[in-house]
C-alpha atoms as a PDB file:
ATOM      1  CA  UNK A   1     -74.247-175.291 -78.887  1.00  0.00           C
ATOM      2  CA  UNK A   2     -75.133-175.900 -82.838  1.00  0.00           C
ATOM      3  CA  UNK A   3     -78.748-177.090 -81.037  1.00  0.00           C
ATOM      4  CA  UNK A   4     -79.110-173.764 -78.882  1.00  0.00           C
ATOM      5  CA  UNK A   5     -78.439-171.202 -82.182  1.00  0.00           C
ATOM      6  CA  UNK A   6     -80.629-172.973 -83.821  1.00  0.00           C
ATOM      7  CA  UNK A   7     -83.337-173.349 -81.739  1.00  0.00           C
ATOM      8  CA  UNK A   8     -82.885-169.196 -80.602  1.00  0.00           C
ATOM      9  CA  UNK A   9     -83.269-168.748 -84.424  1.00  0.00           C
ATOM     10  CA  UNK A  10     -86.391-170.289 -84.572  1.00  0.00           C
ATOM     11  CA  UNK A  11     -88.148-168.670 -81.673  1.00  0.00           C
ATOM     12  CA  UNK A  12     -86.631-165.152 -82.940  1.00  0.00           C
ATOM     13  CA  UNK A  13     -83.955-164.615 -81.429  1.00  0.00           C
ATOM     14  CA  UNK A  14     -84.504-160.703 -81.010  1.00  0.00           C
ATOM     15  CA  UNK A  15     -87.880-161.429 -79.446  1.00  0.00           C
ATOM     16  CA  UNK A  16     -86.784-163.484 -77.085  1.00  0.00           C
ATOM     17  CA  UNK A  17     -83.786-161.473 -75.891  1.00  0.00           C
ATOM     18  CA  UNK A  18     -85.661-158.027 -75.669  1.00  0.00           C
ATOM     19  CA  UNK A  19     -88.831-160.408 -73.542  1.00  0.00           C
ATOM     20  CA  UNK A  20     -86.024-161.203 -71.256  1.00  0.00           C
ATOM     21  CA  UNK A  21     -84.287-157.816 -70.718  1.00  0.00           C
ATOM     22  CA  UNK A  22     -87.417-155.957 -70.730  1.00  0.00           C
ATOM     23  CA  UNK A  23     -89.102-158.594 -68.116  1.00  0.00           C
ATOM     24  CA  UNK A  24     -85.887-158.556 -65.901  1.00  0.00           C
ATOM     25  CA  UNK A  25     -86.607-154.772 -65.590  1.00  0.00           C
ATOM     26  CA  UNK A  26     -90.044-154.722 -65.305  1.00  0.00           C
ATOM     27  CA  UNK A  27     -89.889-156.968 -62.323  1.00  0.00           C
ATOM     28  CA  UNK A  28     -86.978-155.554 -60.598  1.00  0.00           C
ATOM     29  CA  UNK A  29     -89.453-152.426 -60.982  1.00  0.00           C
ATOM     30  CA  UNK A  30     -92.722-153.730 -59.773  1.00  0.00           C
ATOM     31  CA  UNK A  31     -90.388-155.585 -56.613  1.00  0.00           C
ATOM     32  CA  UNK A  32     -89.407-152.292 -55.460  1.00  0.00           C
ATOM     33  CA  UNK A  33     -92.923-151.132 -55.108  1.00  0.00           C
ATOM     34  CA  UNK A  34     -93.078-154.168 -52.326  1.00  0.00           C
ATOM     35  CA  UNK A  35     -88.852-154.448 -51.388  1.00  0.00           C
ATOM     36  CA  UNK A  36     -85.801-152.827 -51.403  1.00  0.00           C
ATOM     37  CA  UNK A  37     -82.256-154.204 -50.155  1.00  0.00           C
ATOM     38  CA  UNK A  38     -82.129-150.704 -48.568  1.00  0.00           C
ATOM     39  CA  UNK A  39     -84.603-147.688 -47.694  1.00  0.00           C
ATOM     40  CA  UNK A  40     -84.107-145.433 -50.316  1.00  0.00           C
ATOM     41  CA  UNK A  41     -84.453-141.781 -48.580  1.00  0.00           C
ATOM     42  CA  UNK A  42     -82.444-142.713 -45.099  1.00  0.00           C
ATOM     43  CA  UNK A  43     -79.174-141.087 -45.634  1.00  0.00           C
ATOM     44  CA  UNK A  44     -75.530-142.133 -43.630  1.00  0.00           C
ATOM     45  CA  UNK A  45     -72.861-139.512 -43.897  1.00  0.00           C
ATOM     46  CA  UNK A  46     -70.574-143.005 -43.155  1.00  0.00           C
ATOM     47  CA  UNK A  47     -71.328-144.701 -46.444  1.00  0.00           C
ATOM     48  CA  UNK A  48     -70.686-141.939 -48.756  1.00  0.00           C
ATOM     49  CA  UNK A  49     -69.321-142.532 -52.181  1.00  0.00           C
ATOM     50  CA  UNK A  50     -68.812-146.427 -51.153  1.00  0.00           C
ATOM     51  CA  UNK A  51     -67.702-148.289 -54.084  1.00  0.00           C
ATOM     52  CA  UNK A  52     -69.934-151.468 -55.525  1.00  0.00           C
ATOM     53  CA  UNK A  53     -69.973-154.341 -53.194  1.00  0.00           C
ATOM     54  CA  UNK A  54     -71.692-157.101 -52.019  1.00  0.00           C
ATOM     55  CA  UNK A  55     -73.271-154.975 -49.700  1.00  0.00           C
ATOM     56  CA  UNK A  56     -73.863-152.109 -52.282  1.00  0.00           C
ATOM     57  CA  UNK A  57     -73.741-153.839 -55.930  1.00  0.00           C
ATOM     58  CA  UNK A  58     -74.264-150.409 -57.336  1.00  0.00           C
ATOM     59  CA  UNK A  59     -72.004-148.723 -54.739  1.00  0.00           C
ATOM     60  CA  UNK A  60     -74.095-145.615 -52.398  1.00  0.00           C
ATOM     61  CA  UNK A  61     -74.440-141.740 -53.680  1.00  0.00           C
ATOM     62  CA  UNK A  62     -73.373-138.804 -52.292  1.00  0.00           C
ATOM     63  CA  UNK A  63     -76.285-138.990 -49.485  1.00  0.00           C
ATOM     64  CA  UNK A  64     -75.006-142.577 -48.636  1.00  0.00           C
ATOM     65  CA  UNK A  65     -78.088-144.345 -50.339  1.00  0.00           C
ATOM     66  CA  UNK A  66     -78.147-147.332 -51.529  1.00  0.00           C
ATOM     67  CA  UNK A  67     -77.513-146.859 -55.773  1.00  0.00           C
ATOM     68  CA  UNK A  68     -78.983-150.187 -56.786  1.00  0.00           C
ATOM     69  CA  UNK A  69     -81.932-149.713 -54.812  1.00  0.00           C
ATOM     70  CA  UNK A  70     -82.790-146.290 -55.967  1.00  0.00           C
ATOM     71  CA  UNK A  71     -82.248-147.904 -59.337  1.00  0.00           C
ATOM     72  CA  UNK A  72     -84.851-150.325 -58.268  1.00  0.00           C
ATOM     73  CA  UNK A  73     -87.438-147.565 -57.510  1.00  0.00           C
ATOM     74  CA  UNK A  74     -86.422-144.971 -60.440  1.00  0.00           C
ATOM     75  CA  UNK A  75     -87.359-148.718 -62.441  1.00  0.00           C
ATOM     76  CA  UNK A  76     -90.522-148.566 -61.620  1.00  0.00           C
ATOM     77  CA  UNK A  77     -91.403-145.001 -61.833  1.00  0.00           C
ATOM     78  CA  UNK A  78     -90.304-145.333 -65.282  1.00  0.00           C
ATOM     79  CA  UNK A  79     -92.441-148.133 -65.702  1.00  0.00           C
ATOM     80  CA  UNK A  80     -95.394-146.655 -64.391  1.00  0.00           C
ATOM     81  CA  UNK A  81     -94.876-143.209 -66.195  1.00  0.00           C
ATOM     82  CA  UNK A  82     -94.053-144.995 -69.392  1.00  0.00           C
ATOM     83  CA  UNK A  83     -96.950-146.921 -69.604  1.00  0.00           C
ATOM     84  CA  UNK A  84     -99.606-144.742 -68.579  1.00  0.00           C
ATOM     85  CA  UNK A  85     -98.516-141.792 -71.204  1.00  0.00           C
ATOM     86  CA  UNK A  86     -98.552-144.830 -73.820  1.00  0.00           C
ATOM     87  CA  UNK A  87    -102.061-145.552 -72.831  1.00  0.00           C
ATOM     88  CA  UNK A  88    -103.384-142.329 -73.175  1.00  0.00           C
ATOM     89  CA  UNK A  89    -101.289-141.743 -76.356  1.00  0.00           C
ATOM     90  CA  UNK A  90    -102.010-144.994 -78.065  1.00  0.00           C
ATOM     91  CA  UNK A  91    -105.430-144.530 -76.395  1.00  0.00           C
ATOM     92  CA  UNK A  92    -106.086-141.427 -78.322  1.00  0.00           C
ATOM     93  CA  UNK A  93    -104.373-142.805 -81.234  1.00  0.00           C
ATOM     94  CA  UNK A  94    -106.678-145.281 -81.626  1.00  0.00           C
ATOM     95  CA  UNK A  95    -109.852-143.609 -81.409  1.00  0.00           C
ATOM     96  CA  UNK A  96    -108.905-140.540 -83.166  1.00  0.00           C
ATOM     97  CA  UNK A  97    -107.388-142.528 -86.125  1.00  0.00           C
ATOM     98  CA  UNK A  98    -110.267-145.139 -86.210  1.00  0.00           C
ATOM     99  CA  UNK A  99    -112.847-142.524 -86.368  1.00  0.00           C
ATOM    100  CA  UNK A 100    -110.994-140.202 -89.080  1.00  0.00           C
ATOM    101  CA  UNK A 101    -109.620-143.377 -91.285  1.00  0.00           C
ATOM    102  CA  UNK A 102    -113.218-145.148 -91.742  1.00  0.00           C
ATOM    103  CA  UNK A 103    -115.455-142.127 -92.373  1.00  0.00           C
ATOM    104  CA  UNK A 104    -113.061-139.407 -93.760  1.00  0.00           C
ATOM    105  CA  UNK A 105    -114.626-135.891 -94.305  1.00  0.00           C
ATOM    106  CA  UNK A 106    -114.186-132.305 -93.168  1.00  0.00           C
ATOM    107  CA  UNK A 107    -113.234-134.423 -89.927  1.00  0.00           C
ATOM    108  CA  UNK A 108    -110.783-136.149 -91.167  1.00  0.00           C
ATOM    109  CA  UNK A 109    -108.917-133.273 -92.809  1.00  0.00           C
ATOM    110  CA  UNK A 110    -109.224-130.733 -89.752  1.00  0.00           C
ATOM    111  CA  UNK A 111    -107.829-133.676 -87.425  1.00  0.00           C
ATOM    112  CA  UNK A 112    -104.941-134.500 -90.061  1.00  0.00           C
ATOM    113  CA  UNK A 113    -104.184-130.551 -90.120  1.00  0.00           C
ATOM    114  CA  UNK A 114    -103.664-130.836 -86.236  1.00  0.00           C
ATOM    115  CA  UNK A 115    -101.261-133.589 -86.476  1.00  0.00           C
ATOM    116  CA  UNK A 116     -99.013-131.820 -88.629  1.00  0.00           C
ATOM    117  CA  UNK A 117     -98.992-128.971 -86.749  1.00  0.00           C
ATOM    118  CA  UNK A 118     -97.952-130.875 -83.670  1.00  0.00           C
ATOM    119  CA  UNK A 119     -95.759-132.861 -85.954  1.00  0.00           C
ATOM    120  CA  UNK A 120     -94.091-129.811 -87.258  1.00  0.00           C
ATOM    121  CA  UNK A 121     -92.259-129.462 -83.220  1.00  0.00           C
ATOM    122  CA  UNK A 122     -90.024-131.235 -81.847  1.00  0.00           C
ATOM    123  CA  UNK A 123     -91.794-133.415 -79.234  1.00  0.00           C
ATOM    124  CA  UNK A 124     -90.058-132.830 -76.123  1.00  0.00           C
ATOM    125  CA  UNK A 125     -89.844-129.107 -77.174  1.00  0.00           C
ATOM    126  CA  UNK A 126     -93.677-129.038 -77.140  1.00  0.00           C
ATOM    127  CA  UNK A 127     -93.815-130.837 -73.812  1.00  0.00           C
ATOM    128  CA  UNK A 128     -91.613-128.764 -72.417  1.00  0.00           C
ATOM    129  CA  UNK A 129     -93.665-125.814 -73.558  1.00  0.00           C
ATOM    130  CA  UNK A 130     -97.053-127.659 -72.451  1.00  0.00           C
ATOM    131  CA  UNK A 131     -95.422-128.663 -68.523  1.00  0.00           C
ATOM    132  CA  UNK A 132     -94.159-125.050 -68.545  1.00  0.00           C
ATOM    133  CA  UNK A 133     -97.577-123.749 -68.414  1.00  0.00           C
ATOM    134  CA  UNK A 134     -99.103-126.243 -66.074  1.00  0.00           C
ATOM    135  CA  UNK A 135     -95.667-126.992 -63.775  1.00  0.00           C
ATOM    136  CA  UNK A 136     -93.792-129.772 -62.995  1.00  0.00           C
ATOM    137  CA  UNK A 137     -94.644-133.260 -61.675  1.00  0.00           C
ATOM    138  CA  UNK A 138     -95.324-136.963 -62.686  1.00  0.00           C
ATOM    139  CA  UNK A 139     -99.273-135.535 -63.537  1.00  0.00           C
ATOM    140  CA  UNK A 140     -98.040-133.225 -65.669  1.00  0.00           C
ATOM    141  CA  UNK A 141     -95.486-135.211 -67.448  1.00  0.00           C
ATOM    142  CA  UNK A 142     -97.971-137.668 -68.292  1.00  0.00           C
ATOM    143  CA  UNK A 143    -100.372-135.784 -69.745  1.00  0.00           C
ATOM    144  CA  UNK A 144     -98.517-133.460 -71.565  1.00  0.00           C
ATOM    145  CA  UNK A 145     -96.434-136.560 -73.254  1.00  0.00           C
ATOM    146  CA  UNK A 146     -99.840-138.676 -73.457  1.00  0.00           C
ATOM    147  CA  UNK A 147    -101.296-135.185 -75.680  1.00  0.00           C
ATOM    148  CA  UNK A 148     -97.454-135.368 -77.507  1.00  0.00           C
ATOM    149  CA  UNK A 149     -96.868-138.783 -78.950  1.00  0.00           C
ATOM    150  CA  UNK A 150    -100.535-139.610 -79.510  1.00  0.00           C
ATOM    151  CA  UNK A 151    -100.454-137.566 -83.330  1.00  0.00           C
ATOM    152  CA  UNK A 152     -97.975-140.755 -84.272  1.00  0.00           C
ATOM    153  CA  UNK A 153    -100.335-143.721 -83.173  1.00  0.00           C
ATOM    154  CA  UNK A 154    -103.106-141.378 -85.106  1.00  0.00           C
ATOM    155  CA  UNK A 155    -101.048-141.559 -88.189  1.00  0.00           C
ATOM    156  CA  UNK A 156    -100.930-145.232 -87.557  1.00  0.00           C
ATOM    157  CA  UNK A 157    -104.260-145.895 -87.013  1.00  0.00           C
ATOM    158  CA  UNK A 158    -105.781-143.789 -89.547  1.00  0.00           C
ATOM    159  CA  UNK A 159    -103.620-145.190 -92.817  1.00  0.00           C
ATOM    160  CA  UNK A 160    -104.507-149.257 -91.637  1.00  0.00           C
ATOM    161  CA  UNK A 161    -108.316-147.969 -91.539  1.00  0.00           C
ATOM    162  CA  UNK A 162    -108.081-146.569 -94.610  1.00  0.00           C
ATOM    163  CA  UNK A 163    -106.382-150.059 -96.243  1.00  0.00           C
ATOM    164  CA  UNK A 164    -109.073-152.092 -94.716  1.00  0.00           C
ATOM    165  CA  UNK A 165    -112.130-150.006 -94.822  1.00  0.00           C
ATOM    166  CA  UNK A 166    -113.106-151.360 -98.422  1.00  0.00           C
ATOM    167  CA  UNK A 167    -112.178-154.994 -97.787  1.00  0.00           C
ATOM    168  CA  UNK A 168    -114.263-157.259 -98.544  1.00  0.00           C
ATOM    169  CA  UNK A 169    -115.149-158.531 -95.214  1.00  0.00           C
ATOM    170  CA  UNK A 170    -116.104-154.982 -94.105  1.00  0.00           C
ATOM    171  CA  UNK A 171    -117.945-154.825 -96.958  1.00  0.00           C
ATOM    172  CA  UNK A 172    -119.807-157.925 -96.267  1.00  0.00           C
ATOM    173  CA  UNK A 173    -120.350-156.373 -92.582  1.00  0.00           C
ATOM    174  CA  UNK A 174    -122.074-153.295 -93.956  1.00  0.00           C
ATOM    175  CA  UNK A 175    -124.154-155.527 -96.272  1.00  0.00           C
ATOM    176  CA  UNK A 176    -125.394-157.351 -93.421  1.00  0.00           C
ATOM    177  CA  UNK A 177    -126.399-154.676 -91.355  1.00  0.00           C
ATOM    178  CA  UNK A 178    -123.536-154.275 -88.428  1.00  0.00           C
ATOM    179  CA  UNK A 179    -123.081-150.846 -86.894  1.00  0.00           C
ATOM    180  CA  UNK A 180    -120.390-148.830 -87.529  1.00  0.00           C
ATOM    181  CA  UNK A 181    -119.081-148.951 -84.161  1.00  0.00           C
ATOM    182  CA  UNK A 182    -118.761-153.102 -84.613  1.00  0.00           C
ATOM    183  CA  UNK A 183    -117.048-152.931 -87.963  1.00  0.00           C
ATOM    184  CA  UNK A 184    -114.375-150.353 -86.571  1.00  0.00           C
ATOM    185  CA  UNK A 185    -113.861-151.919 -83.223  1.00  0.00           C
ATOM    186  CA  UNK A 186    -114.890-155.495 -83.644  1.00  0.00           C
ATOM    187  CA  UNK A 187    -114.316-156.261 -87.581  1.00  0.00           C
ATOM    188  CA  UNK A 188    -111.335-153.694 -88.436  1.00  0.00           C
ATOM    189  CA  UNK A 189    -109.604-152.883 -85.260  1.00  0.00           C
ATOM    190  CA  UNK A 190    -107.972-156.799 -84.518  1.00  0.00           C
ATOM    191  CA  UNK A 191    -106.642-156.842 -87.602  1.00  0.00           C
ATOM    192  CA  UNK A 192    -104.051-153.808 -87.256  1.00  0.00           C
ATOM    193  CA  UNK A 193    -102.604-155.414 -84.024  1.00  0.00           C
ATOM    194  CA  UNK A 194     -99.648-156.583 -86.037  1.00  0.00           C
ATOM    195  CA  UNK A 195     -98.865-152.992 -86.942  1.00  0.00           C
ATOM    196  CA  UNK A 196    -100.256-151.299 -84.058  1.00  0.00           C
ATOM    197  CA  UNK A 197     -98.086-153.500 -81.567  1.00  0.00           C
ATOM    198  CA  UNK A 198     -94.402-152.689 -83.091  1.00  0.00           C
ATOM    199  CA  UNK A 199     -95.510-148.747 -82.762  1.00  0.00           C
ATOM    200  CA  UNK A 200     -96.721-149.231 -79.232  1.00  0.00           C
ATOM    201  CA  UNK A 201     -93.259-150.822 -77.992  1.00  0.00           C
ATOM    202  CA  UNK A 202     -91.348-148.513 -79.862  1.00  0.00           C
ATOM    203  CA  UNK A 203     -93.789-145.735 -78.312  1.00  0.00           C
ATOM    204  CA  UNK A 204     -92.438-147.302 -74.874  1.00  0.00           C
ATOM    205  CA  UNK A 205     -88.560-146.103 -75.796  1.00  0.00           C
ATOM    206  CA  UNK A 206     -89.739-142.743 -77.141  1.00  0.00           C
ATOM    207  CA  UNK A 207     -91.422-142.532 -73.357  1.00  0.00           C
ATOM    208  CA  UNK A 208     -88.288-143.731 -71.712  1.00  0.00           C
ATOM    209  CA  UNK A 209     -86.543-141.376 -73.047  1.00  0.00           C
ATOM    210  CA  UNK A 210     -88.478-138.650 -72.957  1.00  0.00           C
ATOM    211  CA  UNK A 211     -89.236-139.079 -68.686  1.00  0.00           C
ATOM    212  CA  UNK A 212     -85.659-139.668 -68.142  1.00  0.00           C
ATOM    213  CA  UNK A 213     -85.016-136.360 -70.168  1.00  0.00           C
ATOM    214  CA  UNK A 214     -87.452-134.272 -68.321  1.00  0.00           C
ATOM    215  CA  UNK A 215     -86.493-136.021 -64.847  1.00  0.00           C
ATOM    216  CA  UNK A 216     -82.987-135.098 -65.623  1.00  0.00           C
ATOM    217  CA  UNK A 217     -84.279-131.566 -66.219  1.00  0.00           C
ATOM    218  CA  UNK A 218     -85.865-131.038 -63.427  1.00  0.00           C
ATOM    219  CA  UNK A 219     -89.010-130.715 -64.650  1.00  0.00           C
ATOM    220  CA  UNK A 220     -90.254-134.699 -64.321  1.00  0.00           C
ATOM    221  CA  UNK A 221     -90.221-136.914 -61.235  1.00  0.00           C
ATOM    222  CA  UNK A 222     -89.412-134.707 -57.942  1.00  0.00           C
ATOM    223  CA  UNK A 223     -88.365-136.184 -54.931  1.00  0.00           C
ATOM    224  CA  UNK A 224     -88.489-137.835 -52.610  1.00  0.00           C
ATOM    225  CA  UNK A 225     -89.356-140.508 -55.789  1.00  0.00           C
ATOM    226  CA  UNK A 226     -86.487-141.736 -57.314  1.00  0.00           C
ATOM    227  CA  UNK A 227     -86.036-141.230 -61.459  1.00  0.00           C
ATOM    228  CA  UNK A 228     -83.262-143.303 -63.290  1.00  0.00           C
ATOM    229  CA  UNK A 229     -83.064-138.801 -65.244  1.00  0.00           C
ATOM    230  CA  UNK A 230     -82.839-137.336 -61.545  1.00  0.00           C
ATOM    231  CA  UNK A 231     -80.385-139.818 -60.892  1.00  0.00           C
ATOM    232  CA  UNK A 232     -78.211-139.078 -64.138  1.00  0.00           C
ATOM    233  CA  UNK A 233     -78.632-135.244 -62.895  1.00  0.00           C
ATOM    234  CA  UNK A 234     -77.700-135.610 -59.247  1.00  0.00           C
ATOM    235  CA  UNK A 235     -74.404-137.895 -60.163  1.00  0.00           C
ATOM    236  CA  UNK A 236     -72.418-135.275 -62.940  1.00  0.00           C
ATOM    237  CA  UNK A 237     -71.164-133.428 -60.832  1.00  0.00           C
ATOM    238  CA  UNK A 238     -69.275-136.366 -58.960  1.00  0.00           C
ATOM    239  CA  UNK A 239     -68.296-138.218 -62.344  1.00  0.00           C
ATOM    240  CA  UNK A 240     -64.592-138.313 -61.477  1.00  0.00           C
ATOM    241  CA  UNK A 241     -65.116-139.303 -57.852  1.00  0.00           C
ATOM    242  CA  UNK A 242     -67.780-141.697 -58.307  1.00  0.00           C
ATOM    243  CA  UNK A 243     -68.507-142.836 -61.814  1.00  0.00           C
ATOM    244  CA  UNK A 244     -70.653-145.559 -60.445  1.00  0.00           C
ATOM    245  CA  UNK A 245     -73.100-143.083 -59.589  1.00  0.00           C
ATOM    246  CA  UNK A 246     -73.710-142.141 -63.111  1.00  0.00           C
ATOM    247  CA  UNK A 247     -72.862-145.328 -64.450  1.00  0.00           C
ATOM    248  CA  UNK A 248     -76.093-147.066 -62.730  1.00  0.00           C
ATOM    249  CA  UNK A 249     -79.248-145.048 -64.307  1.00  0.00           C
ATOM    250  CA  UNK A 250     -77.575-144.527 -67.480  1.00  0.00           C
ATOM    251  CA  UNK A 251     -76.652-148.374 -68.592  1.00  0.00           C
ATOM    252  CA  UNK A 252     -80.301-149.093 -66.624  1.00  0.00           C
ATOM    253  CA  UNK A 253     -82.132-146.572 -69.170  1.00  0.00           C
ATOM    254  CA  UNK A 254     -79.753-148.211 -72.105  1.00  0.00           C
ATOM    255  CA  UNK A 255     -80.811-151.968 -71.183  1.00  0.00           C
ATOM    256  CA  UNK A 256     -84.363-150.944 -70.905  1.00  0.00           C
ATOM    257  CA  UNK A 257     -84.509-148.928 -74.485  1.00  0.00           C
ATOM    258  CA  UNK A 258     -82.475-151.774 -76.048  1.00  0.00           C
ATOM    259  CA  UNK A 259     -85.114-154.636 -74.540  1.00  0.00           C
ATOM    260  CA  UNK A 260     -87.964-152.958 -76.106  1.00  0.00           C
ATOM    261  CA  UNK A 261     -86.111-152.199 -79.134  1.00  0.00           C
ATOM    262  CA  UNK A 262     -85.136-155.753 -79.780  1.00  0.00           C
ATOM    263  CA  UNK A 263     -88.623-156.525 -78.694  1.00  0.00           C
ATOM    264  CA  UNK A 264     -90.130-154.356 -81.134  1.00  0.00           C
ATOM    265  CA  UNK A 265     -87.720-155.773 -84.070  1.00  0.00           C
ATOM    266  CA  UNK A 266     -88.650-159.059 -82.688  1.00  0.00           C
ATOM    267  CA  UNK A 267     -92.615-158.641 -82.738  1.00  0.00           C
ATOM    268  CA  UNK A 268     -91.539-157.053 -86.328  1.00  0.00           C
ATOM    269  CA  UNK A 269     -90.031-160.248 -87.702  1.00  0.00           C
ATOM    270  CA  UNK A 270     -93.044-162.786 -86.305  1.00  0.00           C
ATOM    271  CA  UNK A 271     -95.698-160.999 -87.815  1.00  0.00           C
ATOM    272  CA  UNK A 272     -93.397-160.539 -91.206  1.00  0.00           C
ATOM    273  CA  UNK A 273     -92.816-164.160 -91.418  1.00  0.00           C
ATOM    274  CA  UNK A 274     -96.844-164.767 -90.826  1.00  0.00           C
ATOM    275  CA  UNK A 275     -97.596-162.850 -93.959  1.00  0.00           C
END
């Protein structure tokens, strides 16, 4: 046992745990693009409100579908929704902030000026304001988070181009000639992965969250797609006759946040100890 604590504590023990919630429900997500233990639109007025089982380990709704494999599916939308707005965010963050760290400017100072004014509202506010002009849906969701959490990877970007933009192997760089676009992408960029990679799995949560909170709304994920927020929606109004209904999407969106939470503390800790 002695043997197994200590070897957890020296592969970072936080890493390792948040890798293997976080990959647990990222596969369980991707499977249900390919396999369900049940479809998860046919309805059976028979199986309502059925309790967990071996038959139904997450017990059925009040349609008589199968929880756990609408769990399955709202997984995956999550997934898929989560990532893309984090690669238009980070995306944006990293052009944006690469571009207004290394040469500065009037640039620089309009962009900065933007940031804070997008800073200055709450972010799912301001979505809510953007998807209330163009309407409801996945699309929209996405874009209008993507346009909302990419000021903070800007931020992020733009201070670790400004630390390394007078070191002295970017100074050698310019000495020798290499364009600008090399010495931010090829010479600068690679070394702010450290940083850059903490932000991007905490800017997986802030997504999480955010889609679930829209999708409980009403204003995310529509049907007949499944959302782990829907879900949490559809199931308050049957708390006392069917907590597992609730139960199911809301400790699903908890073990997902907490995986990339301890995966983010984890990534945190191995690049502290390399310095």
């Amino acid at each position: 046992m002695k043997k197994v604590g200590a070897w957890f504590k020296k592969q970072n023990a936080y890493f390792l745990v948040g890798l293997v919630m976080t990959g647990l429900a990222v596969m369980l997500g991707i499977l249900s693009f390919f396999w369900t233990p049940f479809s998860t639109t046919s309805m059976s007025a028979a199986e309502r409100f059925h309790g967990p089982s071996l038959r139904h380990l997450f017990g059925t709704d009040n349609f008589g579908r199968d929880i756990f494999s609408r769990v399955m599916q709202g997984i995956g939308t999550t997934v898929i929704v989560s990532s893309l707005i984090v690669v238009i965010s980070a995306g944006a963050g990293i052009l944006i902030g690469a571009i207004t760290g290394y040469f500065g400017g009037i640039l620089d100072e309009i962009i900065m000026r933007i940031t804070d004014a997008i800073n200055a509202f709450p972010s799912i506010l301001l979505a809510l304001v953007v998807i209330s002009i163009l309407g409801s849906g996945k699309q929209n969701v996405i874009f209008s988070l993507g346009i909302v959490f990419a000021p903070s990877y800007v931020r992020i970007v733009r201070s670790e181009f400004i630390r390394l933009r007078d070191a002295d192997f970017v100074c050698r760089a310019r000495l020798m000639g290499v364009k600008k676009l090399r010495i931010l992408f090829v010479h600068i960029l690679p070394n702010i992965w450290s940083v850059f990679w903490v932000s991007v799995t905490i800017g997986f949560n802030n997504a999480i969250l955010a889609e679930s909170g829209m999708s409980y709304l009403g204003i995310g994920v529509q049907p007949p797609d499944a959302s782990l927020g829907k879900m949490l929606s559809d199931a308050q109004g049957y708390l006392g006759r069917a907590p597992w209904y609730a139960l199911a999407p809301g400790l699903t969106i908890v073990w997902i946040v907490l995986g990339f939470s301890l995966l983010s503390e984890g990534i945190r800790r191995k690049e502290a100890g390399k310095r």
